[in-house]
N, C-alpha and C. Protein backbone atom coordinates (compact mmCIF):
# COMPACT_ATOMS: atom_id res chain seq x y z
N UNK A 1 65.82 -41.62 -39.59
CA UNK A 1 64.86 -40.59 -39.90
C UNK A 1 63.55 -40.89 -39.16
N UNK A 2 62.67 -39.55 -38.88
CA UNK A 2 61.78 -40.07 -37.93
C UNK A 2 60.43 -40.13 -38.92
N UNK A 3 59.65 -41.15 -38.93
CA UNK A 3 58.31 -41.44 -39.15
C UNK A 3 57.46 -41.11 -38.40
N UNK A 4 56.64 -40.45 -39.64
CA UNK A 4 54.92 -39.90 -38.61
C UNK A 4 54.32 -40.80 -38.01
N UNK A 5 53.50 -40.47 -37.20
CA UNK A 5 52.81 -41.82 -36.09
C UNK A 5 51.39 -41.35 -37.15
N UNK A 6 50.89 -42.92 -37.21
CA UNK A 6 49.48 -43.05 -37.84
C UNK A 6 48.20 -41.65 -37.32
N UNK A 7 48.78 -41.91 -35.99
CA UNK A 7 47.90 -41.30 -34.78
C UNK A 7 47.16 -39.30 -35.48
N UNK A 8 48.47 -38.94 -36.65
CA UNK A 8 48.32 -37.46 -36.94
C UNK A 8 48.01 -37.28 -37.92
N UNK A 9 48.10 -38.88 -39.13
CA UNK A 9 47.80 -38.98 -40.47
C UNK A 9 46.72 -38.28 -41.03
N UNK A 10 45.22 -37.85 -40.00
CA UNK A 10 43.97 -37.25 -40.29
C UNK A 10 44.48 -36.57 -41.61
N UNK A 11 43.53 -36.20 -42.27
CA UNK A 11 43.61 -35.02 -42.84
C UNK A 11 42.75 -33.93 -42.63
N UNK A 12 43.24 -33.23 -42.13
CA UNK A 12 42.20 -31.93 -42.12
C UNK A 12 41.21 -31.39 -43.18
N UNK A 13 39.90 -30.97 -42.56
CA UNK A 13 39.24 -29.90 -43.78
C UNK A 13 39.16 -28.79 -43.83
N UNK A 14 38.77 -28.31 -44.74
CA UNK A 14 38.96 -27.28 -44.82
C UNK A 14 39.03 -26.04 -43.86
N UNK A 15 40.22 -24.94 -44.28
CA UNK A 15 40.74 -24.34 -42.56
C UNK A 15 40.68 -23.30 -42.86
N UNK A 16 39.95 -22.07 -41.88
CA UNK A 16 40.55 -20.48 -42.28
C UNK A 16 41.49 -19.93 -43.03
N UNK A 17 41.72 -18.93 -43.06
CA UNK A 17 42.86 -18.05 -43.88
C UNK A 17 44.04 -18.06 -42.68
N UNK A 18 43.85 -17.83 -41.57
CA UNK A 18 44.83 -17.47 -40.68
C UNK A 18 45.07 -18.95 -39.78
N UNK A 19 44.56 -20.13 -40.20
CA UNK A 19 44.84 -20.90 -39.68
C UNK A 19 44.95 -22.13 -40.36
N UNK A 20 45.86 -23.34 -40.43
CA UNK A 20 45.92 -24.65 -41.72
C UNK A 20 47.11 -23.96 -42.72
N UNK A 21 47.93 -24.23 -42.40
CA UNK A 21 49.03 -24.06 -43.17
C UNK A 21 49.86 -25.14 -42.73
N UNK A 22 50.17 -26.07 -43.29
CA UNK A 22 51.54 -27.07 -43.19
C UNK A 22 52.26 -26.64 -42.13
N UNK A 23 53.08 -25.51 -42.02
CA UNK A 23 53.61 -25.13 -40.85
C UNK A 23 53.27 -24.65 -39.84
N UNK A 24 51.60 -24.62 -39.59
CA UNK A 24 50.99 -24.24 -38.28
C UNK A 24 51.13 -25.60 -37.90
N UNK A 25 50.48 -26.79 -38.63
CA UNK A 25 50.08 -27.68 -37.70
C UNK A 25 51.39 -28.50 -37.57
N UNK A 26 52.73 -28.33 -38.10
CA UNK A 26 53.66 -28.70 -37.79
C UNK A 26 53.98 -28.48 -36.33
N UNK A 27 53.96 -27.38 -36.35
CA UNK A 27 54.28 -26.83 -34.38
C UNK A 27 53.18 -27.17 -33.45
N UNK A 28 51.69 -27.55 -33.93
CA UNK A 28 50.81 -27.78 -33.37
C UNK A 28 51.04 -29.12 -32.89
N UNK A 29 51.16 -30.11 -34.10
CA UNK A 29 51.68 -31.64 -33.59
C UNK A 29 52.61 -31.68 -32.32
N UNK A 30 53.52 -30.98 -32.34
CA UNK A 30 54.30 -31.02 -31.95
C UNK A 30 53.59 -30.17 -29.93
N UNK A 31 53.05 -29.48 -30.06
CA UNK A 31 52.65 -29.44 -28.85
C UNK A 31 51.72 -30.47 -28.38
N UNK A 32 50.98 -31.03 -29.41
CA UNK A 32 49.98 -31.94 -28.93
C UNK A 32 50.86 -33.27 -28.04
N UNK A 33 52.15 -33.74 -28.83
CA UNK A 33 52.45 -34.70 -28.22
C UNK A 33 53.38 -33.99 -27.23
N UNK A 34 53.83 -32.87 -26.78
CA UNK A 34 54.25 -32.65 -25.49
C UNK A 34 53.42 -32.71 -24.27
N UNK A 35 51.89 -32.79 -24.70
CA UNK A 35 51.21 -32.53 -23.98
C UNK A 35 50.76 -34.08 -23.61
N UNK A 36 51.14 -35.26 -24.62
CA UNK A 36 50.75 -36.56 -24.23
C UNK A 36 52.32 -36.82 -23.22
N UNK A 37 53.30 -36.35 -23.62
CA UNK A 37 54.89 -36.91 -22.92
C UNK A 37 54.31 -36.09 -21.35
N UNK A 38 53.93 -34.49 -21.36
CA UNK A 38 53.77 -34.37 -20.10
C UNK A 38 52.59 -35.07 -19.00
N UNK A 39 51.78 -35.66 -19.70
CA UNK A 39 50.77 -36.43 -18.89
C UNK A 39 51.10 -37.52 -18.44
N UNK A 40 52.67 -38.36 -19.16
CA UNK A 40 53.10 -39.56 -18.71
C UNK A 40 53.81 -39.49 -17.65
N UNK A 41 54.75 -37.95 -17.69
CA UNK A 41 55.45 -37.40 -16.55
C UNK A 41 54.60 -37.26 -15.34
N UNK A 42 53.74 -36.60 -15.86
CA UNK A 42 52.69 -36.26 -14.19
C UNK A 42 52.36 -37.89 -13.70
N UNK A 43 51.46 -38.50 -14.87
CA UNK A 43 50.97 -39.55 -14.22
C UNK A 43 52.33 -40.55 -12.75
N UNK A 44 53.13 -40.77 -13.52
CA UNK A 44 54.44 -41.46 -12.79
C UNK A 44 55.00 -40.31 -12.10
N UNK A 45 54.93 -39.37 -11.58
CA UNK A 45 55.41 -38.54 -10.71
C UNK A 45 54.37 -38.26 -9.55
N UNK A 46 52.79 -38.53 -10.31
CA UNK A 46 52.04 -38.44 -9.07
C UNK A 46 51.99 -39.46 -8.41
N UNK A 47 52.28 -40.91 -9.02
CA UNK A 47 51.94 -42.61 -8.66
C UNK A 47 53.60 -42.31 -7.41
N UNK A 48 54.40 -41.40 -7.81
CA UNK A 48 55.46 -41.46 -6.88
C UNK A 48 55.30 -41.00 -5.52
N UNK A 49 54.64 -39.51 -5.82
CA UNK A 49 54.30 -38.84 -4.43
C UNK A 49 53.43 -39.51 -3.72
N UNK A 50 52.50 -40.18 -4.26
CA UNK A 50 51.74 -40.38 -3.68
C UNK A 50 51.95 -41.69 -2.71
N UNK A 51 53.08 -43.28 -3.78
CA UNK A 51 53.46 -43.95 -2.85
C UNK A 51 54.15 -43.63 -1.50
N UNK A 52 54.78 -42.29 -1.44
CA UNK A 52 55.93 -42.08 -0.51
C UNK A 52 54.57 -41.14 0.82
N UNK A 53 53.63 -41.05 0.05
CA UNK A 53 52.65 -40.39 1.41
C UNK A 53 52.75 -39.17 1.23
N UNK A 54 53.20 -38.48 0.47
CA UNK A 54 53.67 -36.84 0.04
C UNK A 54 52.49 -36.36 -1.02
N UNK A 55 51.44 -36.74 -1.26
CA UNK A 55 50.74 -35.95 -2.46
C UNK A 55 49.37 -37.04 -2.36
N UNK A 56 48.28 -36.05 -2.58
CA UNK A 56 47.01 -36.55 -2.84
C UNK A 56 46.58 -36.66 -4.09
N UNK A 57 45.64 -37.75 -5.14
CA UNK A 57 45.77 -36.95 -5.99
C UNK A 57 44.23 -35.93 -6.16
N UNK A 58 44.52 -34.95 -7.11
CA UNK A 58 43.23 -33.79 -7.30
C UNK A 58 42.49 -33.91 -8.11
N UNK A 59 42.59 -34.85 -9.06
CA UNK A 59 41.05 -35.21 -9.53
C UNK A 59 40.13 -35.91 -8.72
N UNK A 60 39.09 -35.83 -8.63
CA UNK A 60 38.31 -36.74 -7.84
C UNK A 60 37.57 -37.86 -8.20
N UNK A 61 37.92 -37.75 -9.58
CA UNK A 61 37.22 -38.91 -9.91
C UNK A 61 38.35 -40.02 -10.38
N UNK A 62 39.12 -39.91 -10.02
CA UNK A 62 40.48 -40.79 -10.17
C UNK A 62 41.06 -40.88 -8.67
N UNK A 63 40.78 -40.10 -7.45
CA UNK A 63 41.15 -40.06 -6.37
C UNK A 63 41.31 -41.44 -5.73
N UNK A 64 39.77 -42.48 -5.86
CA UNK A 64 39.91 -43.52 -5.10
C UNK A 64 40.72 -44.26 -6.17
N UNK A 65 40.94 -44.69 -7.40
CA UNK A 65 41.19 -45.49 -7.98
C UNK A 65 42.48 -45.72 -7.63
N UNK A 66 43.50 -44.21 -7.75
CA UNK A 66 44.79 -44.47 -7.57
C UNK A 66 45.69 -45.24 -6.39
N UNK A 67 44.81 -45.29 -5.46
CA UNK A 67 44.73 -45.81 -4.00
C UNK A 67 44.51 -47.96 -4.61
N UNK A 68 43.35 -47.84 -4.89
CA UNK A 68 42.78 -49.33 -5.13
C UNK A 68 43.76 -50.19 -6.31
N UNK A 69 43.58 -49.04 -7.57
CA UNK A 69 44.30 -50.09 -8.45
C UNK A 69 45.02 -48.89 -9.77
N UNK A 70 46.11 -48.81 -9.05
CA UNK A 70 47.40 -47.90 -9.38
C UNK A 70 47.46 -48.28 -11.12
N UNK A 71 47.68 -49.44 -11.43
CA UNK A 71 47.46 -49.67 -12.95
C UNK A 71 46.43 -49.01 -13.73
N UNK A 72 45.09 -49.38 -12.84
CA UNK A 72 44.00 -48.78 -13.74
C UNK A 72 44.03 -47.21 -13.97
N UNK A 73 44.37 -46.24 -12.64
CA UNK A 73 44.80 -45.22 -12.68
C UNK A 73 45.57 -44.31 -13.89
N UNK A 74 46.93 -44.84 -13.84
CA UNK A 74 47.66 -44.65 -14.78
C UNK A 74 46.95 -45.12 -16.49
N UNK A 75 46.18 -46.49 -16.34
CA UNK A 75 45.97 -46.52 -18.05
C UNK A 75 44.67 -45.72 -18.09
N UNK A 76 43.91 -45.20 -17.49
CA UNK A 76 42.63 -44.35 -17.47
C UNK A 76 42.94 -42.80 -17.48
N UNK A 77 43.98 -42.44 -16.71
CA UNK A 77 44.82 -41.13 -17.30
C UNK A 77 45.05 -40.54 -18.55
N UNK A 78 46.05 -41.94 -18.78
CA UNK A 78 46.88 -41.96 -20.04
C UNK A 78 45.68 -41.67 -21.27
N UNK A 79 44.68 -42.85 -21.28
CA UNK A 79 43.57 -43.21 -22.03
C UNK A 79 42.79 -41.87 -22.29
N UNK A 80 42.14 -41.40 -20.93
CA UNK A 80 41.47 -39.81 -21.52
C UNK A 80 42.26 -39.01 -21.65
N UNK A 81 43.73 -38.39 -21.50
CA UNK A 81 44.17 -37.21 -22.29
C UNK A 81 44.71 -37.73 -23.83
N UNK A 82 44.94 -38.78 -23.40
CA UNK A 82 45.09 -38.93 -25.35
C UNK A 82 43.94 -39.68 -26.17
N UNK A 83 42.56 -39.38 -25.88
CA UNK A 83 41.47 -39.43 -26.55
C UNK A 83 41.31 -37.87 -26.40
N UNK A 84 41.47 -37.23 -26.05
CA UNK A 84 40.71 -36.15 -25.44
C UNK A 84 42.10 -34.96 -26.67
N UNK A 85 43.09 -35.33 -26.96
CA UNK A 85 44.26 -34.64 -27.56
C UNK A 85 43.96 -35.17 -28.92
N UNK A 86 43.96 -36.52 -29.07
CA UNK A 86 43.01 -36.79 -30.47
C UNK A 86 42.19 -36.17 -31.03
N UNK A 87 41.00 -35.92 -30.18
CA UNK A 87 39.83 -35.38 -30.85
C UNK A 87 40.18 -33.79 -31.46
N UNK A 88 41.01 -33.25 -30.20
CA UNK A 88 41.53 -31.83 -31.02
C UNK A 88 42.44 -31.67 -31.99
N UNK A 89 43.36 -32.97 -32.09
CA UNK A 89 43.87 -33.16 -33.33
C UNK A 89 43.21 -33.10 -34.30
N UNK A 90 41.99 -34.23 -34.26
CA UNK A 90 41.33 -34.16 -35.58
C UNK A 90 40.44 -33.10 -35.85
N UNK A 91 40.30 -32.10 -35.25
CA UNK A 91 39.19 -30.55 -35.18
C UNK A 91 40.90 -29.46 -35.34
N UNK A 92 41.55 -29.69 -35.43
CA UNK A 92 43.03 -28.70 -35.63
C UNK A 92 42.17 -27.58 -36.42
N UNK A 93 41.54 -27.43 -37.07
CA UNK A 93 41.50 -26.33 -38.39
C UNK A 93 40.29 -25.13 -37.46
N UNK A 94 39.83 -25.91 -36.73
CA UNK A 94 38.91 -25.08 -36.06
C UNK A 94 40.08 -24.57 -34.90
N UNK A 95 39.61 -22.55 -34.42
CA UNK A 95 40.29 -21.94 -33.57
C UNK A 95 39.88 -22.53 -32.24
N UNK A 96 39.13 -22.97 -32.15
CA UNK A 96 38.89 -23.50 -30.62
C UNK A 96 39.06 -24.53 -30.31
N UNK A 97 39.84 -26.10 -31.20
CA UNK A 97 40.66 -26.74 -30.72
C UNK A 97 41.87 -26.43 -30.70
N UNK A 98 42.30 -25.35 -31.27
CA UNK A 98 43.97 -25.12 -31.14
C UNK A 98 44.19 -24.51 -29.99
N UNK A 99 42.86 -23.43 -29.58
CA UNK A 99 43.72 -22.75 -27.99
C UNK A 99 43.08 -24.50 -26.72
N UNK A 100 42.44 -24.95 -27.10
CA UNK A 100 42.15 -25.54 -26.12
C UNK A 100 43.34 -26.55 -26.22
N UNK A 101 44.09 -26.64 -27.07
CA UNK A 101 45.40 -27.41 -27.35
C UNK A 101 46.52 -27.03 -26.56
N UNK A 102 46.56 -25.65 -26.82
CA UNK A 102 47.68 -24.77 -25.93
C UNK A 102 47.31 -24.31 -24.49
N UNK A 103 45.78 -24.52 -24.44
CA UNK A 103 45.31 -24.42 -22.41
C UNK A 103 46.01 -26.23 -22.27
N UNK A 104 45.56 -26.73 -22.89
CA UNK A 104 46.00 -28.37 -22.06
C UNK A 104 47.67 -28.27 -21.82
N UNK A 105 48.50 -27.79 -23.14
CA UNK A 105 49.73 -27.72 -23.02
C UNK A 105 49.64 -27.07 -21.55
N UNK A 106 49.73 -25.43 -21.61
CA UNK A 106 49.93 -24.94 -20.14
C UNK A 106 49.95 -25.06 -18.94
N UNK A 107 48.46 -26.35 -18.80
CA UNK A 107 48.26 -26.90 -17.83
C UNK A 107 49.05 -27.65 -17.16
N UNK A 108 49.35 -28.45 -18.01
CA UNK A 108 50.34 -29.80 -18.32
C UNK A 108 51.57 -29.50 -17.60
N UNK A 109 52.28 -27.97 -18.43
CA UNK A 109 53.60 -27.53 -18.17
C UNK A 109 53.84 -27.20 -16.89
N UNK A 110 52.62 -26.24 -16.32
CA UNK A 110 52.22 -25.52 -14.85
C UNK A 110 52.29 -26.73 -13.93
N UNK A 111 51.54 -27.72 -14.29
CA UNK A 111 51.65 -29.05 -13.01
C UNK A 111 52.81 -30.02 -13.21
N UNK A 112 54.09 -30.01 -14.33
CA UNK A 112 55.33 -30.35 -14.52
C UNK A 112 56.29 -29.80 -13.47
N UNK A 113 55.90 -28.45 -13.58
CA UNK A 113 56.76 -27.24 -13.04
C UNK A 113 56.49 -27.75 -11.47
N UNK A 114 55.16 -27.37 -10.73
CA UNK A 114 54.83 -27.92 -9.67
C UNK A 114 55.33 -28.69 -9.18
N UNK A 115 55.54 -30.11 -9.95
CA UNK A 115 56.55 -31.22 -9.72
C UNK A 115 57.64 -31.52 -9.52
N UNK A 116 58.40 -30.21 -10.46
CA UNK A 116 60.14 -30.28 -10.17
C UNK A 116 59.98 -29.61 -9.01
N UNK A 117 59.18 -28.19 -8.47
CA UNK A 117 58.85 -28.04 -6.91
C UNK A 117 59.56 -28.63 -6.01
N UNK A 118 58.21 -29.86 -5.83
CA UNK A 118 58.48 -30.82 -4.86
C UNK A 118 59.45 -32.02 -5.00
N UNK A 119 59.76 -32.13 -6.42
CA UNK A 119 61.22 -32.68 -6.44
C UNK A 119 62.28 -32.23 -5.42
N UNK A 120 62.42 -30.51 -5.72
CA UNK A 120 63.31 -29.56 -4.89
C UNK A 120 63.47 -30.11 -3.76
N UNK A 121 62.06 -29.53 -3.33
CA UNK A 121 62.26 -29.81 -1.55
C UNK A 121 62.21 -31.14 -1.13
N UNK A 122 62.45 -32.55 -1.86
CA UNK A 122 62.92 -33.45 -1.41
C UNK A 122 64.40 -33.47 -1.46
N UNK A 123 64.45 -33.50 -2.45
CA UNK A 123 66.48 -33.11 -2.48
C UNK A 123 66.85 -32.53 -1.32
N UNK A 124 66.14 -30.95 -0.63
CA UNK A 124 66.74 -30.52 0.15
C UNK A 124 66.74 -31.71 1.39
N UNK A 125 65.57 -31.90 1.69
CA UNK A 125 64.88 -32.94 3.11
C UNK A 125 66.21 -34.27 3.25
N UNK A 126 66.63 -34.44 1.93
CA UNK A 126 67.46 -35.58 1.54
C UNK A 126 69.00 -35.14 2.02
N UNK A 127 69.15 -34.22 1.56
CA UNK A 127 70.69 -33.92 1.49
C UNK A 127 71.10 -32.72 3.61
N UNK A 128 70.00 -32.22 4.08
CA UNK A 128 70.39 -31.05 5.03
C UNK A 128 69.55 -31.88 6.21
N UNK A 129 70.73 -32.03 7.26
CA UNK A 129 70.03 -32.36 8.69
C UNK A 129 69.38 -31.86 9.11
């Protein structure tokens, strides 16, 4: 059986009428940590393109790091979207951490998608003379 992570234990305060119901923030949790699984995906998919010379990365303030010190990169990633997914965890009851919950999801999904992309057209580069 699966156990809650400490990480969601908050308790919320008090929440609108149309928003804070047990089963909103059930599905909400539940995007929040797709949105930490897709940042682990990007992070190690960009540390990939980028070893092979295929991808820059587009933040700029992570640009030189990923180059210098690939570790720090990845735990400074990791570190601000899940401080940054926290904090809207713990603001859930308010409407403007939940869409800013579901813009990060989108984002997340949109630059996943991007990724299987250029997955593609390596496969092809790989497999057609």
């Amino acid at each position: 059986m699966l156990q809650r992570s400490p990480l969601f234990d908050h308790e919320p305060g008090p929440a609108p009428g149309w928003i804070g119901a047990p089963q909103h923030f059930a599905w909400l949790e539940s995007i929040v940590k797709c949105v930490l699984v897709l940042n682990v995906v990007d992070a190690v998919l960009t540390m990939i393109w980028i070893a092979q010379g295929l991808a820059v990365e587009a933040n700029p303030i992570l640009a030189d790091m990923v180059h210098e010190h690939p570790f720090s990169f990845v735990t400074c990633k990791l570190s601000l979207v899940s401080m940054g997914s926290l904090l809207l965890w713990r603001h859930r009851t308010r409407a403007s951490a939940v869409v800013a919950t579901f813009l990060a999801f989108i984002a997340y999904f949109l630059l996943f998608l991007y990724h299987l992309q250029g997955m593609d057209l390596q496969l092809v580069r790989r497999f057609l003379p």
